[in-house]
Each structure stands twice: as C-alpha cells, then as structure tokens.
Protein backbone atom coordinates (compact mmCIF):
# COMPACT_ATOMS: atom_id res chain seq x y z
CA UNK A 1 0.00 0.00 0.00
CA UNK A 2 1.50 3.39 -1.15
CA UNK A 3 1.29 6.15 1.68
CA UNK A 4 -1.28 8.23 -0.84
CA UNK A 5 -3.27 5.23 -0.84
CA UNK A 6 -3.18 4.63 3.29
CA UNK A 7 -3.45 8.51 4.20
CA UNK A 8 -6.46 8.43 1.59
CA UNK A 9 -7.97 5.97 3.43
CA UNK A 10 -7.23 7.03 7.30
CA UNK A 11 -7.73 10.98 6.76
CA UNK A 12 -11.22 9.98 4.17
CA UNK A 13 -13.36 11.62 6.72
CA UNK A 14 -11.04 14.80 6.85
CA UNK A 15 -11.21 14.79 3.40
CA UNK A 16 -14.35 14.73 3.04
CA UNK A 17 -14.76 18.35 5.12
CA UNK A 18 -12.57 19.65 3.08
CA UNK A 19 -14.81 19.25 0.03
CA UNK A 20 -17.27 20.31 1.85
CA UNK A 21 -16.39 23.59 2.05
CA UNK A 22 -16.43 26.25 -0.60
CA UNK A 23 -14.34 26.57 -4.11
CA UNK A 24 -12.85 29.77 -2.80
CA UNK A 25 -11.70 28.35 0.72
CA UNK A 26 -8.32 28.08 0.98
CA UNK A 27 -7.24 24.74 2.60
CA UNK A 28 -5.42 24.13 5.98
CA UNK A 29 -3.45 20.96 4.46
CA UNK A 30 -2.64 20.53 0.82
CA UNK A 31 -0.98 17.92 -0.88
CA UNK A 32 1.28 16.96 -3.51
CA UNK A 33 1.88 13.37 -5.02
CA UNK A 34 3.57 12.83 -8.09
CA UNK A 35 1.04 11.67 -10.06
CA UNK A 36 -0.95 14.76 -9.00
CA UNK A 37 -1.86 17.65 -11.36
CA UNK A 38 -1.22 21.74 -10.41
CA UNK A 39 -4.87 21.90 -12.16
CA UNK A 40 -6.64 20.05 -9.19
CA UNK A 41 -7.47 21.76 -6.07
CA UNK A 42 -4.71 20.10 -4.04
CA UNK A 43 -6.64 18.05 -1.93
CA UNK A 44 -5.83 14.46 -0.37
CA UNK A 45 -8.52 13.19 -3.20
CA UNK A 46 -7.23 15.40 -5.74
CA UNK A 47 -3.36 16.31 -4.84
CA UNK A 48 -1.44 18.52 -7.10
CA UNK A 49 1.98 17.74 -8.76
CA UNK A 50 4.53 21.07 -7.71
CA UNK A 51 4.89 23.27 -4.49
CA UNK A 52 3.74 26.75 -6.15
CA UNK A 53 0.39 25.17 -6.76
CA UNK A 54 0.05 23.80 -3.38
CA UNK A 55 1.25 27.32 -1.89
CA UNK A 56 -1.42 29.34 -3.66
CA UNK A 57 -4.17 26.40 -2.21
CA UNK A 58 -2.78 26.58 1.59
CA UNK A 59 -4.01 28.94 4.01
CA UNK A 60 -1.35 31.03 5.67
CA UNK A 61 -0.15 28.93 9.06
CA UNK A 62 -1.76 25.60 7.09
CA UNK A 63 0.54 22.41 5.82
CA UNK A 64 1.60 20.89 2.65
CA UNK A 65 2.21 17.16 2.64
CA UNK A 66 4.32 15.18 0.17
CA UNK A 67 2.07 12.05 -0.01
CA UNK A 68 4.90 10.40 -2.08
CA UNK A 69 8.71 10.04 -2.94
CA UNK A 70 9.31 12.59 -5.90
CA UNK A 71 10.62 15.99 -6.74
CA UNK A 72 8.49 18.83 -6.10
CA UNK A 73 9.99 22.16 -7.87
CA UNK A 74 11.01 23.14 -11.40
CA UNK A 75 12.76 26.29 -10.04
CA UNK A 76 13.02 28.70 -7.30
CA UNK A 77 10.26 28.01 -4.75
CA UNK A 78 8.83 31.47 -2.90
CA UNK A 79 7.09 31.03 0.71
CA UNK A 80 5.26 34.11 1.19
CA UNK A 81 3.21 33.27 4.00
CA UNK A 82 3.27 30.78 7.30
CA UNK A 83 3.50 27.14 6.31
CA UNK A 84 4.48 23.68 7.42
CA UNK A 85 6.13 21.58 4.40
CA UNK A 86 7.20 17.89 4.68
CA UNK A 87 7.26 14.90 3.31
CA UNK A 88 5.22 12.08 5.01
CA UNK A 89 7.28 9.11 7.27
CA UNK A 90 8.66 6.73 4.78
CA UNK A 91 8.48 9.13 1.34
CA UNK A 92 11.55 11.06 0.36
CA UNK A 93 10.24 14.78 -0.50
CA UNK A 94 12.92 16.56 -2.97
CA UNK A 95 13.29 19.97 -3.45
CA UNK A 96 16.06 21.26 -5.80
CA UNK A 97 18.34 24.55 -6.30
CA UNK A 98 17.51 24.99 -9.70
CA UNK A 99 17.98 28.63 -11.24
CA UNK A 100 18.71 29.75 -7.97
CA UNK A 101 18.04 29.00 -4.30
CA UNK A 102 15.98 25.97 -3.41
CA UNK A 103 13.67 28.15 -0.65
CA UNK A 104 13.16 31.94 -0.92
CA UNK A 105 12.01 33.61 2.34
CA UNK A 106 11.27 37.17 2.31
CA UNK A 107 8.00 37.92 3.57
CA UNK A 108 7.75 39.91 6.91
CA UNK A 109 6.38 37.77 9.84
CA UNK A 110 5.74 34.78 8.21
CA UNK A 111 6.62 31.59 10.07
CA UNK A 112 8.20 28.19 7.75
CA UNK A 113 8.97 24.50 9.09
CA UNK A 114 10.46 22.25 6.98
CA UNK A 115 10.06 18.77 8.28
CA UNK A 116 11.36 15.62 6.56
CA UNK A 117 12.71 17.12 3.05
CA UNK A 118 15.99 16.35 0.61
CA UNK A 119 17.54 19.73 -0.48
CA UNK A 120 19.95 19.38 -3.41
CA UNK A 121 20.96 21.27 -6.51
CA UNK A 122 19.91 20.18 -9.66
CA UNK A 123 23.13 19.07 -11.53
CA UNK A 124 24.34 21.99 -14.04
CA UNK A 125 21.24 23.89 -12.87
CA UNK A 126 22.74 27.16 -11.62
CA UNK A 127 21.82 26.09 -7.82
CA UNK A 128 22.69 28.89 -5.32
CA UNK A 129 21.47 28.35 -2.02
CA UNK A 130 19.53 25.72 -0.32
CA UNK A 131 16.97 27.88 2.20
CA UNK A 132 17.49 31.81 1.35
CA UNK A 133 15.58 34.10 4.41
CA UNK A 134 16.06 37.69 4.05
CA UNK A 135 12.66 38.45 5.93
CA UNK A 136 10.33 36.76 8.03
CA UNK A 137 10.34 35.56 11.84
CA UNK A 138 11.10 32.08 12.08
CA UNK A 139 12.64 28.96 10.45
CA UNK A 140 12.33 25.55 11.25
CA UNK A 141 13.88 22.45 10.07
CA UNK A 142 13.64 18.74 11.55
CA UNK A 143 14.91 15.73 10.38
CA UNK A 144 16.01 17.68 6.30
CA UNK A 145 18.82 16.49 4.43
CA UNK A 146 20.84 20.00 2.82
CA UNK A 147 23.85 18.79 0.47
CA UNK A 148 25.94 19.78 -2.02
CA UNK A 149 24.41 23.60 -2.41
CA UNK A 150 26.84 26.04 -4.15
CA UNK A 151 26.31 28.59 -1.72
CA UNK A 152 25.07 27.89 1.19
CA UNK A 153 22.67 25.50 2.57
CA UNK A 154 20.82 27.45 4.96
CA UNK A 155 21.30 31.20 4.69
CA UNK A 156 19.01 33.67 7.36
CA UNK A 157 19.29 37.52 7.59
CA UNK A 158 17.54 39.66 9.87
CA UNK A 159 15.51 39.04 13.49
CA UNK A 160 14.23 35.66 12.36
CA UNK A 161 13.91 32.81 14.98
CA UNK A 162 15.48 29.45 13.85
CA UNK A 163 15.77 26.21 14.74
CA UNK A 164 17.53 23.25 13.43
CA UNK A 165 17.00 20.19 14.97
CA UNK A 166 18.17 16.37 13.75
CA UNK A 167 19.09 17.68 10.07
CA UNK A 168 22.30 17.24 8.23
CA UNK A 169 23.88 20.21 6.11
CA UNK A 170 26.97 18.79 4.37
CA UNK A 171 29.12 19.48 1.20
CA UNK A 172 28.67 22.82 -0.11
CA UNK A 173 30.42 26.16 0.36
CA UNK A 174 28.61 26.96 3.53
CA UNK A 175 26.57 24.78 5.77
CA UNK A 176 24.72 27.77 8.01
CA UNK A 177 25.06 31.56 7.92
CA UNK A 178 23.17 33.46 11.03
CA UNK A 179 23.87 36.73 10.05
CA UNK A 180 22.71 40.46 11.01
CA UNK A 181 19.84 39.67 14.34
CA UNK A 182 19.25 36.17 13.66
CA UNK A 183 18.74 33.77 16.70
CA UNK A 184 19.64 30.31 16.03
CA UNK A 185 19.41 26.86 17.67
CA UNK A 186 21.01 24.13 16.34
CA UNK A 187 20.81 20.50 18.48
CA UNK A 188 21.55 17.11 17.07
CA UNK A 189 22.70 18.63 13.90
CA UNK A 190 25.59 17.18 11.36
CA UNK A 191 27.35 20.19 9.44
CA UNK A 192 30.17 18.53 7.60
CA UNK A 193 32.33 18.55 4.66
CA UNK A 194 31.82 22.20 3.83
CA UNK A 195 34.32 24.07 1.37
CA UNK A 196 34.32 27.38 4.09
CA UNK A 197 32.00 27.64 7.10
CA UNK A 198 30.49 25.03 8.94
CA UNK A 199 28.11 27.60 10.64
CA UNK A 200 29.16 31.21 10.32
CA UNK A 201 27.57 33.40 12.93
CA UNK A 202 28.12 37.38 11.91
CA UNK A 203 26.95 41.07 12.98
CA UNK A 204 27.44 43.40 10.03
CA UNK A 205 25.41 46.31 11.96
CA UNK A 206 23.92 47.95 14.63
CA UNK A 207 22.22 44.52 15.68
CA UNK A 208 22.91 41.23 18.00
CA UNK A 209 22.92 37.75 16.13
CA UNK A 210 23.21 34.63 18.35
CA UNK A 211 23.05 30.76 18.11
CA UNK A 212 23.04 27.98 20.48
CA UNK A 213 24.42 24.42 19.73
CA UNK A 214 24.12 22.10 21.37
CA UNK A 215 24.79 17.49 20.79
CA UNK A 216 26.10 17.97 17.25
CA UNK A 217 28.54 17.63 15.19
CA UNK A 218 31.08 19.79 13.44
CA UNK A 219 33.06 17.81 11.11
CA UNK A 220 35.64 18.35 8.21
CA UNK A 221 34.92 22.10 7.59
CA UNK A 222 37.27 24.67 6.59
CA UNK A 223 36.36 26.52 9.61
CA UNK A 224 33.92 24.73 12.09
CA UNK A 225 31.44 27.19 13.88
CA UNK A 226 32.99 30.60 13.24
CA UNK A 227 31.71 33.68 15.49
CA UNK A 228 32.46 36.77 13.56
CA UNK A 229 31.70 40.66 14.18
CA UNK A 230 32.36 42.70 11.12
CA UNK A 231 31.27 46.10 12.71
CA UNK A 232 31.93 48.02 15.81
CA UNK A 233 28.33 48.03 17.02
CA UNK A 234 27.38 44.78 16.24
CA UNK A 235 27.14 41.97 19.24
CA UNK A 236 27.63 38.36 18.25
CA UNK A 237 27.17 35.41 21.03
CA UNK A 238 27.61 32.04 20.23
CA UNK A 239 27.61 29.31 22.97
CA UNK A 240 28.88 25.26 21.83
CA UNK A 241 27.86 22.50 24.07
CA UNK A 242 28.16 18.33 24.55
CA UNK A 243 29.41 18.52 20.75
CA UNK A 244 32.22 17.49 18.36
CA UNK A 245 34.50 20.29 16.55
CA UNK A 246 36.64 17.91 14.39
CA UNK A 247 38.54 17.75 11.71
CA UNK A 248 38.79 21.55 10.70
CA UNK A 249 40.92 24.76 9.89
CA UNK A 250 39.67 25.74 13.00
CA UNK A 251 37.27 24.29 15.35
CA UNK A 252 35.73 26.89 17.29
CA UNK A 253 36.34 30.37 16.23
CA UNK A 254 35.53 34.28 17.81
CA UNK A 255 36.55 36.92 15.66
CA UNK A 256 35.62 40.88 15.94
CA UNK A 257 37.25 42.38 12.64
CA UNK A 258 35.91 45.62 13.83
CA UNK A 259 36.09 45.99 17.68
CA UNK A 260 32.84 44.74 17.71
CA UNK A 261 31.55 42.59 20.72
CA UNK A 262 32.07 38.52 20.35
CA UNK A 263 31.80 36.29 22.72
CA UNK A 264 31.89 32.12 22.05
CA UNK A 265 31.17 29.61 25.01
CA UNK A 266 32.36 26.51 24.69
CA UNK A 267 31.50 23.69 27.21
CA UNK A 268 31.73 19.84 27.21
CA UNK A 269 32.78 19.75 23.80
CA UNK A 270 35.47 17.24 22.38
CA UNK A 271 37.28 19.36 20.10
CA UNK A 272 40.04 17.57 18.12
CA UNK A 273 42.03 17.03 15.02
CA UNK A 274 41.76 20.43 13.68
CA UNK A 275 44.48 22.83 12.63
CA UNK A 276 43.76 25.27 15.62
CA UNK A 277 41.05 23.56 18.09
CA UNK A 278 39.36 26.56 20.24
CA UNK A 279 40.71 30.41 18.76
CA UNK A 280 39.93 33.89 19.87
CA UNK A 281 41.11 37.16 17.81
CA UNK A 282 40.92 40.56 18.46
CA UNK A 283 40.28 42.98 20.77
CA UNK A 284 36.45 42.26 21.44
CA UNK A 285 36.56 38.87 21.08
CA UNK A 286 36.39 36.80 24.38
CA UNK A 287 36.16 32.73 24.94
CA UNK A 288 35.20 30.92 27.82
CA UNK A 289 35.56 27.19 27.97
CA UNK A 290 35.23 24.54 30.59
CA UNK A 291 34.75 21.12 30.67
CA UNK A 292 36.51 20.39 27.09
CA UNK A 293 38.16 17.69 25.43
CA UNK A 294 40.90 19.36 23.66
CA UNK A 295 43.76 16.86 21.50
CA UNK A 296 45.27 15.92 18.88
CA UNK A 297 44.93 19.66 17.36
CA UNK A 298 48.11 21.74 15.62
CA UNK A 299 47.37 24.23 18.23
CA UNK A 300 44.93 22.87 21.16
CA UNK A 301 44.04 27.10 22.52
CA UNK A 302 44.70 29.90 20.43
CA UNK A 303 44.27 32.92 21.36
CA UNK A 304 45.52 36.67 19.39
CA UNK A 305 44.89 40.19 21.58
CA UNK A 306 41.55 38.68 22.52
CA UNK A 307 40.57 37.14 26.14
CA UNK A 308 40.67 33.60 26.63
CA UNK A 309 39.45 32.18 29.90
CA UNK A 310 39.67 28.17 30.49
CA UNK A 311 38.63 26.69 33.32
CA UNK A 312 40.46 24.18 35.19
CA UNK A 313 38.07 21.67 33.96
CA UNK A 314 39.06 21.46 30.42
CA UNK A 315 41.86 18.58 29.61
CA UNK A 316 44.64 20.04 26.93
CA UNK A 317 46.31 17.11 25.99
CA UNK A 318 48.57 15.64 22.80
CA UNK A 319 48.48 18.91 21.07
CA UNK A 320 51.23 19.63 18.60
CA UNK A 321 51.11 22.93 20.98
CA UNK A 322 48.50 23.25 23.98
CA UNK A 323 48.23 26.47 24.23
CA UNK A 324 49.18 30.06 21.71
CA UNK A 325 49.00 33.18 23.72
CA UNK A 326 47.33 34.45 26.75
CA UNK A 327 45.50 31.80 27.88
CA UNK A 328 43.98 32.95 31.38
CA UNK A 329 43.23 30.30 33.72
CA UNK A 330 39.92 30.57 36.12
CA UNK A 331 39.29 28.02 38.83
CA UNK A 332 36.17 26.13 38.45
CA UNK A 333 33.42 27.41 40.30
C-alpha cells in the first residue's frame, strides 16, 4: 500500500470536510503526489503535482504534505506566508536549487517549518542556495537532508527565529550563515564537509545575532562554527555544548574584525584534530571554555589580543602545541 493510498484511506473523513467547504476556501493541508496535477485543487482526493500550486491552495499557518517520494519544484520556490512543508514518514520529498536557491524567504512575519525534506541542486542547474531568508520571523527544520548547495545551505538575515534540529547540512560552500539579528538553535545537527563555514555566525550592523548548539557535530569544515563581528556596534554570542569540533581549519572560532563585541562559550565539547582547536582574535573577542576535550589539534588554545578564559576543567592534551598566547586560567566554580 502506497502512503497516498493509506493517508487516503485514514484521513477519508477529513477529506471529506474539506470538500465540503467552498471553491474559494483556501485549505489548511494541501498535498502533492507525483502523479498529482497543479490543475486540481490540491486536496488528499485530488493532490497537485509542484509546491507553487500547493502554496497558492494553503491557508497562511496551514501544511503541505508530500504524499509520495518525488521531486516537487522546477525552479526557485517562494514562501510568502506561514507554512508547514514535509514529506510524510517513509516518502523522500525533494526539493532542488535549480535557477537559484531551493527556498526563498522574504515575507515579513511569516513563520516556515520544513520537516522531513531532501535539499539538493539540480546538476548543471545554476543552484545557489539551499533555504534563502532575508525576511520573516522564524525557520524551522527537523529531520532535512541540505547537500551539495553552491552557496550555502541554509542562509538567514535579519531578526528571524530558527531552529535546526536532527538535520544534516553537508558538502557545499557553507553549511549555516546566522547573520545580522538572527537567533539560532542548532541540536543534534551534522554540518560537515563544507568548502568554508560550517556555521558562520556574523553582525554586520547595529544589531545582536546569536546561536546555540548544542549534541552535534562539526566535522571536516574549513572553519567549524565561526563567530564573527564585522562592525563596531554589532554583538555576536555564540555558545557550543556536549558537541564534536573535528577535523577543521579551525574548530571553534571568535573573531571581531571591527572591535565589535564577540563572545563564544564553549562547554563539554570534544574538540580535536583540527588545525587550531578553540581560537579567539581581536580585541572584542572573548572565549570561555570549561569542561573540554581538547587533543590531537596543531594548536589545542589559540588565542591573538583577545581574552581567553579556560577553566580548570578542560583537559589540553597531545596537542602539537596546547596552548598560543594568553590563555587565562579561572578556577572552576
């Protein structure tokens, strides 16, 4: 039994409803199945074939279920209002960068979740990003696949919420980019293999841009999570917990280019096998860390006219050098 065929049959009754009301209503849950049709009102009885369709059918803060394994775009797709997308348990819901990004975001206040969903560029397609937010006030994504985007695959500017929870963001130029007042949560997260940034967090204003991450993993980047203030005024605060920082240029990185305010907690983290394992640089910039694994690095703690405070708890060990610069040592509390 295909899973169109078993939600037709479980949700009939909600389906029915749904008819029932009239041609104009707009529906709280569309649906797409491949063998659906953008010319059908996007219901579970009649699902259409490509995201736009279903988009124009939903009503703002409604759903859009992929009923069955298939691709669901031709080209860029633009979410301009509140929307849950996924693809059911079991189906594999793709959505490519094709002439562009994958996702475009940039409607004020509008709240996406992306649950269950393959985001890849279409080979020789002109892919740029996977998830592109310029606007809006939150992003969610559980249990997505991102690979292989040009750019980056999830890129968020401005005061938006997000959260990234059991989703893996691997070989393209960028993994995440929190930039300019975004607030990010990352937890059980893979971000690996990516040409530049594993997760770039940067203030390029007046503004304060955070992320927390926590029981993930930070592998094979050129620079793992990367806290960055390009401007005086801008505040950047970044904390890393019960995670891996492996395999990098850098593993854990606060930078303030400008003088601006950076601050990167780091905290039962095994950090390890990296070029530089835990950095600060730059006046501005300030690292606490307690409670970390730190071997097997070029350089285990780094630090460059910034503050660097470890606490006795952290183990330094088998590091081509422990320690590069001030590091200033705080007994545990």
């Amino acid at each position: 039994m295909t899973h169109r065929t078993f939600l037709r049959r479980a949700l009939a009754g909600a389906a029915a409803l749904f008819l029932s009301a009239t041609a104009h209503a707009q529906l709280f849950r569309a649906y797409l199945d491949p063998s659906g049709n953008d010319g059908n009102p996007c219901t579970l009885a009649q699902p259409c074939r490509l995201l736009p369709a279903a988009l124009t059918a939903v009503a703002s803060g409604g759903e859009i279920w992929m009923l069955d394994s298939g691709n669901y775009n031709t080209g860029p797709v633009a979410v301009t209002k509140s929307v849950t997308i996924l693809a059911v348990p079991g189906a594999l819901g793709s959505v490519v960068a094709l002439g562009g990004d994958a996702f475009v975001i940039a409607t004020p206040g509008v709240k996406v979740a992306l649950r269950n969903l393959v985001i890849v560029p279409f080979p020789g397609g002109g892919g740029a990003n996977g998830v592109n937010m310029t606007d809006g006030a939150a992003l969610t994504l559980e249990n997505c696949l991102v690979a292989n985007l040009p750019l980056a695959g999830i890129f968020v500017a401005g005061s938006a919420v997000v959260r990234i929870t059991d989703t893996t963001i691997r070989d393209g130029m960028h993994g995440v980019i929190l930039s300019n007042g975004a607030r990010g949560t990352l937890t059980r997260t893979t971000i690996s293999g990516n040409t530049n940034y594993g997760v770039l967090v940067t203030g390029q204003a007046a503004n304060t841009t955070t992320a927390d991450i926590a029981s993930s993993t930070i592998d094979g980047n050129n620079q793992g999570v990367f806290a960055l203030s390009a401007d005086a005024a801008a505040v950047v605060k970044v904390s890393v917990r019960d995670s891996r920082a492996v395999n990098s240029g850098t593993g854990l990185f606060a930078k303030s280019d400008a003088g601006g305010a950076v601050t990167l907690s780091a905290s039962n983290n095994i950090v390890s096998n990296n070029t530089n394992g835990i950095t600060a640089m730059s006046a501005g910039s300030k690292v606490w860390a307690t409670g970390n694994t730190v071997s097997d690095n070029g350089t285990g703690l780094f630090n460059s006219g910034a503050l660097f405070e470890s606490a006795s708890s952290n183990s330094v060990r088998n590091n081509a050098t422990d320690t590069s610069g001030t590091i200033t040592a705080v007994p545990q509390m």
